[in-house]
Protein backbone atom coordinates (compact mmCIF):
# COMPACT_ATOMS: atom_id res chain seq x y z
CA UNK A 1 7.71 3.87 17.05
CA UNK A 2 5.03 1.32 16.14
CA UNK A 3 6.18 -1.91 14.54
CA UNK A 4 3.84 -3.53 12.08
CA UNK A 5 3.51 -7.01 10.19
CA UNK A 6 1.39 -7.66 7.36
CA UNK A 7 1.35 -10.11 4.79
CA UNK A 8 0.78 -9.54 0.97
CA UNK A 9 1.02 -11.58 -2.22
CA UNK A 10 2.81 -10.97 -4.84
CA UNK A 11 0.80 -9.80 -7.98
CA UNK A 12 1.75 -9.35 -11.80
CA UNK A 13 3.46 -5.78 -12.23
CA UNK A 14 2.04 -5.75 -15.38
CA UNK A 15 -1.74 -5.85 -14.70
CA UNK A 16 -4.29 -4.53 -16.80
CA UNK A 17 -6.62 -1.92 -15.04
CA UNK A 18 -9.26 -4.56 -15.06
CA UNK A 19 -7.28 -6.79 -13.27
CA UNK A 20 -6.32 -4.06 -10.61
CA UNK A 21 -9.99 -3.26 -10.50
CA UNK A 22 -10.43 -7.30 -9.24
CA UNK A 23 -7.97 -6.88 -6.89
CA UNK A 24 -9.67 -4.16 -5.17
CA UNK A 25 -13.30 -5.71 -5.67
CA UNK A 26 -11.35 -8.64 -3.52
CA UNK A 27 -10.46 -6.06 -0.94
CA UNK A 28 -6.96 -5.84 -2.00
CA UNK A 29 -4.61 -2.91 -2.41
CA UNK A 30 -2.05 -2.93 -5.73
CA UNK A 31 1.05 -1.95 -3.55
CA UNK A 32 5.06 -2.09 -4.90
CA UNK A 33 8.10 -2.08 -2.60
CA UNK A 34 11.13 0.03 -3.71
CA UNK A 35 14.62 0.94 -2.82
CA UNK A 36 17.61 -0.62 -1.43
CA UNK A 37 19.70 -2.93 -3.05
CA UNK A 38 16.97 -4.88 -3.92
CA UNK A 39 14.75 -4.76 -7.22
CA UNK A 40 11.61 -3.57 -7.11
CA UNK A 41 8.21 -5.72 -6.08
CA UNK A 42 4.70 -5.61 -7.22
CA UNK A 43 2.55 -6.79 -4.25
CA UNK A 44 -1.38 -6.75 -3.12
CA UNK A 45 -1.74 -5.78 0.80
CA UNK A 46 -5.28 -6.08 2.49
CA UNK A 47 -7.39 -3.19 2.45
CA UNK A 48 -8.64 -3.51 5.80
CA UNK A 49 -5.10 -3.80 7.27
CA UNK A 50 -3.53 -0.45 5.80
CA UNK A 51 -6.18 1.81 6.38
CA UNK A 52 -5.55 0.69 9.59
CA UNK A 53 -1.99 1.17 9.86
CA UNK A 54 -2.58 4.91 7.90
CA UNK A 55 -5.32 6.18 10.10
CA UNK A 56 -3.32 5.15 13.67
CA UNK A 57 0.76 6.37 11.97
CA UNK A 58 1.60 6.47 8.19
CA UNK A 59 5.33 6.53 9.34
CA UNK A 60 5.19 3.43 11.21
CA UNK A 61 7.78 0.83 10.55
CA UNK A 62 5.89 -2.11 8.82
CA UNK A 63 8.01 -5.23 8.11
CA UNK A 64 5.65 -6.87 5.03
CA UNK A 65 6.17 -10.78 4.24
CA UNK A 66 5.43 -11.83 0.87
CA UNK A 67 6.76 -15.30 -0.97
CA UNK A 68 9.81 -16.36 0.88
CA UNK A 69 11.28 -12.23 1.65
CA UNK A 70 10.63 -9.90 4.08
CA UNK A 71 11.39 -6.01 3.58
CA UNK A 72 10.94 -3.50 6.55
CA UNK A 73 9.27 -0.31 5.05
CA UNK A 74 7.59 2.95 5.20
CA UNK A 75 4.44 4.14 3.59
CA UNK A 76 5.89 6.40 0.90
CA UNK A 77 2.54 7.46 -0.97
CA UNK A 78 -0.54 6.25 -0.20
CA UNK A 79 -3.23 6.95 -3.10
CA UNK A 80 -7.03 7.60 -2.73
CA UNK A 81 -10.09 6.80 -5.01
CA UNK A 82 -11.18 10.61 -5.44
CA UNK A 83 -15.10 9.41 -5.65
CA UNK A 84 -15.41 6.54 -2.40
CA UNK A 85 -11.61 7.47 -0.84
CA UNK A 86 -10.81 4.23 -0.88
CA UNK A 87 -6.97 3.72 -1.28
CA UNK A 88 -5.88 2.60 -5.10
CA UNK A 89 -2.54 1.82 -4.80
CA UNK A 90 0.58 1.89 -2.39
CA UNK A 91 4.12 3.17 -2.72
CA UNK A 92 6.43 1.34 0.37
CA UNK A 93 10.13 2.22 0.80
CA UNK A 94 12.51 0.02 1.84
CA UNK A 95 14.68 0.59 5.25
CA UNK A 96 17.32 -0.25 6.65
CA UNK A 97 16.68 0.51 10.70
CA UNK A 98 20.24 1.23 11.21
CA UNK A 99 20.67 4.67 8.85
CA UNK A 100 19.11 8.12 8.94
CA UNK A 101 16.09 8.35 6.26
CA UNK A 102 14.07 11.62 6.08
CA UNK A 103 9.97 11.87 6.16
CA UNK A 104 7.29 13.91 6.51
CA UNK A 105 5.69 14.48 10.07
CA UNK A 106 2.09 15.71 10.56
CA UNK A 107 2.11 19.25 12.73
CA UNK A 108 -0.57 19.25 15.15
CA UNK A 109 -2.01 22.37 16.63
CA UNK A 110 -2.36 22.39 20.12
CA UNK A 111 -4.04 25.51 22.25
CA UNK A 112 -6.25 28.08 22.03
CA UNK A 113 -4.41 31.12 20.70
CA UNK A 114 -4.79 34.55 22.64
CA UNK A 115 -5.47 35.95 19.42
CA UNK A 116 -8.16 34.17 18.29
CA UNK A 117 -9.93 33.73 21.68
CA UNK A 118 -9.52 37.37 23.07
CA UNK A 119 -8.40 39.46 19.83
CA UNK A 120 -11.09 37.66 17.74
CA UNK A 121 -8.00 36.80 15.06
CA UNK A 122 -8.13 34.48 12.68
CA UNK A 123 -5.54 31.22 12.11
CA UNK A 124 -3.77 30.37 9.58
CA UNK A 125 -1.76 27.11 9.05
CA UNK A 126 0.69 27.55 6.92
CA UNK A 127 2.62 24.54 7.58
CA UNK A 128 0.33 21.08 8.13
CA UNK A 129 3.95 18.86 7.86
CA UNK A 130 8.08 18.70 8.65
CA UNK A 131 10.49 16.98 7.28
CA UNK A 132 12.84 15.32 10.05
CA UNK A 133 15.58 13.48 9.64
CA UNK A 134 16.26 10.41 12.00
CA UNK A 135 16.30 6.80 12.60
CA UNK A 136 13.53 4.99 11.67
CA UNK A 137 12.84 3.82 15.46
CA UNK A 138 13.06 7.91 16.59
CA UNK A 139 10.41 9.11 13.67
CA UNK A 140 7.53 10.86 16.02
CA UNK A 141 4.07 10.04 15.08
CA UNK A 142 3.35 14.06 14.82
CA UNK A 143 4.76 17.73 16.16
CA UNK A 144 2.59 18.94 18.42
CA UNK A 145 3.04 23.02 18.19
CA UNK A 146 1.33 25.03 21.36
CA UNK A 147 -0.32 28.02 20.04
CA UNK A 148 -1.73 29.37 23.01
CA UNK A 149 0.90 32.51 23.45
CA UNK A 150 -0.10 33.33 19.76
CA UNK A 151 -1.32 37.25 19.33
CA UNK A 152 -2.46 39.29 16.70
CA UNK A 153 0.41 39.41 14.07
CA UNK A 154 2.65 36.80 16.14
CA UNK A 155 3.88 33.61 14.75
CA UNK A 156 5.96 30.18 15.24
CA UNK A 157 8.55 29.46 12.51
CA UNK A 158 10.30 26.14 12.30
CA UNK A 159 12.48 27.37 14.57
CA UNK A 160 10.37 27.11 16.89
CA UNK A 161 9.22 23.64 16.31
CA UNK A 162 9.85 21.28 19.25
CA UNK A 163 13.24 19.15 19.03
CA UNK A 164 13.86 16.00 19.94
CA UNK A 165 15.59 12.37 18.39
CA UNK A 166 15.42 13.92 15.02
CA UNK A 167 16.90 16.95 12.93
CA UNK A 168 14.48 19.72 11.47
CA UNK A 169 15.45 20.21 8.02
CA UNK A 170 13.06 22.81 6.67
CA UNK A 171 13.90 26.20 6.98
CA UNK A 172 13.98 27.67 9.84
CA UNK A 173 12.46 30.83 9.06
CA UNK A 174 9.44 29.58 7.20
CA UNK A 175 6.27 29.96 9.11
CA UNK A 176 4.14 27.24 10.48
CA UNK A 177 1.23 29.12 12.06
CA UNK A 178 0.30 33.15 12.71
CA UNK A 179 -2.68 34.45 13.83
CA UNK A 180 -3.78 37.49 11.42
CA UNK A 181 -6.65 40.53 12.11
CA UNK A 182 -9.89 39.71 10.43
CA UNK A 183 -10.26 41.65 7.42
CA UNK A 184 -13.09 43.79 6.82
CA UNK A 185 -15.77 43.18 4.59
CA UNK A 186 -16.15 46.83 2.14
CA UNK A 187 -19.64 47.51 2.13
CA UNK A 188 -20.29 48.62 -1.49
CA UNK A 189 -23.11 51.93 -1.51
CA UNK A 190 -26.40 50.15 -3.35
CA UNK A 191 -27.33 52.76 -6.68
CA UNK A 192 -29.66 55.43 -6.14
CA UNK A 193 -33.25 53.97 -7.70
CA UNK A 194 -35.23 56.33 -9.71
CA UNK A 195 -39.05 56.22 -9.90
CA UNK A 196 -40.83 55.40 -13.17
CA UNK A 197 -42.00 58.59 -14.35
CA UNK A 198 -39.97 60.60 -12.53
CA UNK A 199 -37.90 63.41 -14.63
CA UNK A 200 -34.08 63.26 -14.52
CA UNK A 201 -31.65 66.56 -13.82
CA UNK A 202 -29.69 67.19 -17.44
CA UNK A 203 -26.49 67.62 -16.31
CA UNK A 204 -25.28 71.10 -17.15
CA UNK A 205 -22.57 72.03 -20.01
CA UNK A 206 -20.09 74.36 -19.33
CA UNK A 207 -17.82 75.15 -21.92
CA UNK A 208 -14.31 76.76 -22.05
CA UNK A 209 -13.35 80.43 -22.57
CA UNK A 210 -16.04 83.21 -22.44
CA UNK A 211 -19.72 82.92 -23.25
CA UNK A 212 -20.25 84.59 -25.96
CA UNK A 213 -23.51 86.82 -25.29
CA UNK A 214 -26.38 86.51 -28.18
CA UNK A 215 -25.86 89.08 -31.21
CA UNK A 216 -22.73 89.90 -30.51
CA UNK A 217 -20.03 89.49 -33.03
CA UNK A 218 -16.97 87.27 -31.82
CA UNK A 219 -14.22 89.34 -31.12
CA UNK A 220 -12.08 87.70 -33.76
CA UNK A 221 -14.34 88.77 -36.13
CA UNK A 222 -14.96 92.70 -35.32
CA UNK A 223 -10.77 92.98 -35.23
CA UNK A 224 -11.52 91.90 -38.94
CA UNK A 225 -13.82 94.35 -39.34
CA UNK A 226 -11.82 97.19 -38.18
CA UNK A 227 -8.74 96.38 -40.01
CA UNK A 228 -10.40 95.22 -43.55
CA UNK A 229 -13.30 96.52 -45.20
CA UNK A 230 -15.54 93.81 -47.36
CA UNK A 231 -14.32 93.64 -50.73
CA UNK A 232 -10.88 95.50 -50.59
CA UNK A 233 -7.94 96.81 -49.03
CA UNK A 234 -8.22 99.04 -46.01
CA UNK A 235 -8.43 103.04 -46.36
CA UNK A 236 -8.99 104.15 -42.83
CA UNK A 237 -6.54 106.46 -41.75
CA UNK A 238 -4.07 108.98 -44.26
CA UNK A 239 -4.88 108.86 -47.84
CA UNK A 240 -2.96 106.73 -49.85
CA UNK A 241 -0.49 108.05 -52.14
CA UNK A 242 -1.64 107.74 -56.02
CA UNK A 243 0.67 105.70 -58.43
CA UNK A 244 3.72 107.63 -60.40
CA UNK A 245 2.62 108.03 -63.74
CA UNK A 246 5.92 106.77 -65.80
CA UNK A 247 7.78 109.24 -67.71
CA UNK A 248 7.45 109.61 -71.24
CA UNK A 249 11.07 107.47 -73.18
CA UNK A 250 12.28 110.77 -75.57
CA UNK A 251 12.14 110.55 -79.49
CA UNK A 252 14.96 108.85 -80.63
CA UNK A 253 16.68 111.45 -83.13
CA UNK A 254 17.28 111.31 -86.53
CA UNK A 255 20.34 110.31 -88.36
């Protein structure tokens, strides 16, 4: 594990963002120290100095003197101007080197996977870091994960993660890397093009039931026909009895 000293200065934890802005014009990083038993410290770190440090190991152990102190600490969060990527500000942790502290570790991809060189498969990277538990002398720099066995639809879970001074604690059934089958691009048919000028098919109309031929009555109708004459009640068939004429009430007779 790399061991790094740096001085800073101690800087008012209460800027204003104009006076952060100097600081950085003056190539210095707004930083604060946290954690432990000890309150925590606004400080300004050189620029130059921690890019350094974060491009060669962000978990290296960096012992930072400022005033009359000294802290040993880890790069906690490490914050970038989204425009020049120029880091704005620093979160450090303190340490002690004697306990067990958990960080992140970079995964690096090692290999040429069968899949992708023979199968023509595509990667996918599921998993770019680990946490590991350890001593702060036994954090590894990165994991390097061998890929080259990979096929079509195989994958390594964390599981399968090299092991070493330090505990895995993700689980181990999440998936780092698999290589996957290309998926194929649906080729959508382009829309027949009609000529100006050029006449179009009417679609033809087909309706339900029977056609009913020209000049000839619907067959609901002619039923109607048959049973009722226009204009009154039907008389097709036996003659229809005539009315009983009522009988004539006899004379009352004479007291």
């Amino acid at each position: 594990m790399d061991k790094i000293e740096i001085t800073a200065e101690l800087r008012d934890g209460n800027a204003t963002r104009g006076a952060l802005n100097d600081l950085r014009k003056k190539g210095k990083v707004p930083a604060v120290i946290y954690g432990g038993k000890k309150p925590p410290v606004s400080l300004a770190v050189p620029e130059k100095e921690i890019s350094g440090i974060i491009k060669k190991n962000i978990n290296a152990i960096i012992k930072i003197n400022y005033a009359d102190q000294q802290d040993n600490v880890i790069i906690k969060e490490a914050q970038k101007h989204v425009v020049d990527c120029n880091f704005i500000h620093i979160d450090f942790k303190r340490i002690a080197l004697t306990e067990k502290i958990k960080v992140k570790v970079p995964v690096k991809l090692i290999g040429e996977a069968y899949g992708i060189k023979v199968q023509a498969g595509i990667i996918e990277h599921n998993l770019r870091e680990l946490n590991v538990m350890c001593l702060p002398a036994k954090i590894p720099k990165e994991l390097e994960i061998n890929i080259s066995e990979l096929h079509i639809g195989s994958s390594l879970r964390v599981k399968d993660a090299p092991t070493g001074d330090y505990e895995l604690v993700d689980d181990p059934e999440h998936i780092i890397v698999s290589v996957v089958a290309p998926k194929e691009e649906v080729v959508e048919a382009a829309p027949a093009t009609v000529e100006p000028g050029a006449e179009t098919q009417e679609p033809e109309v087909i309706a339900k039931g029977k056609k009913e031929e020209e000049g000839e009555e619907p067959a609901a109708d002619a039923k109607s026909a048959a049973g009722k004459p226009a204009g009154g009640p039907a008389t097709v068939g036996k003659e229809q009895p005539k009315a009983k004429e009522p009988h004539p009430k006899p004379e009352e007779k004479k007291k």
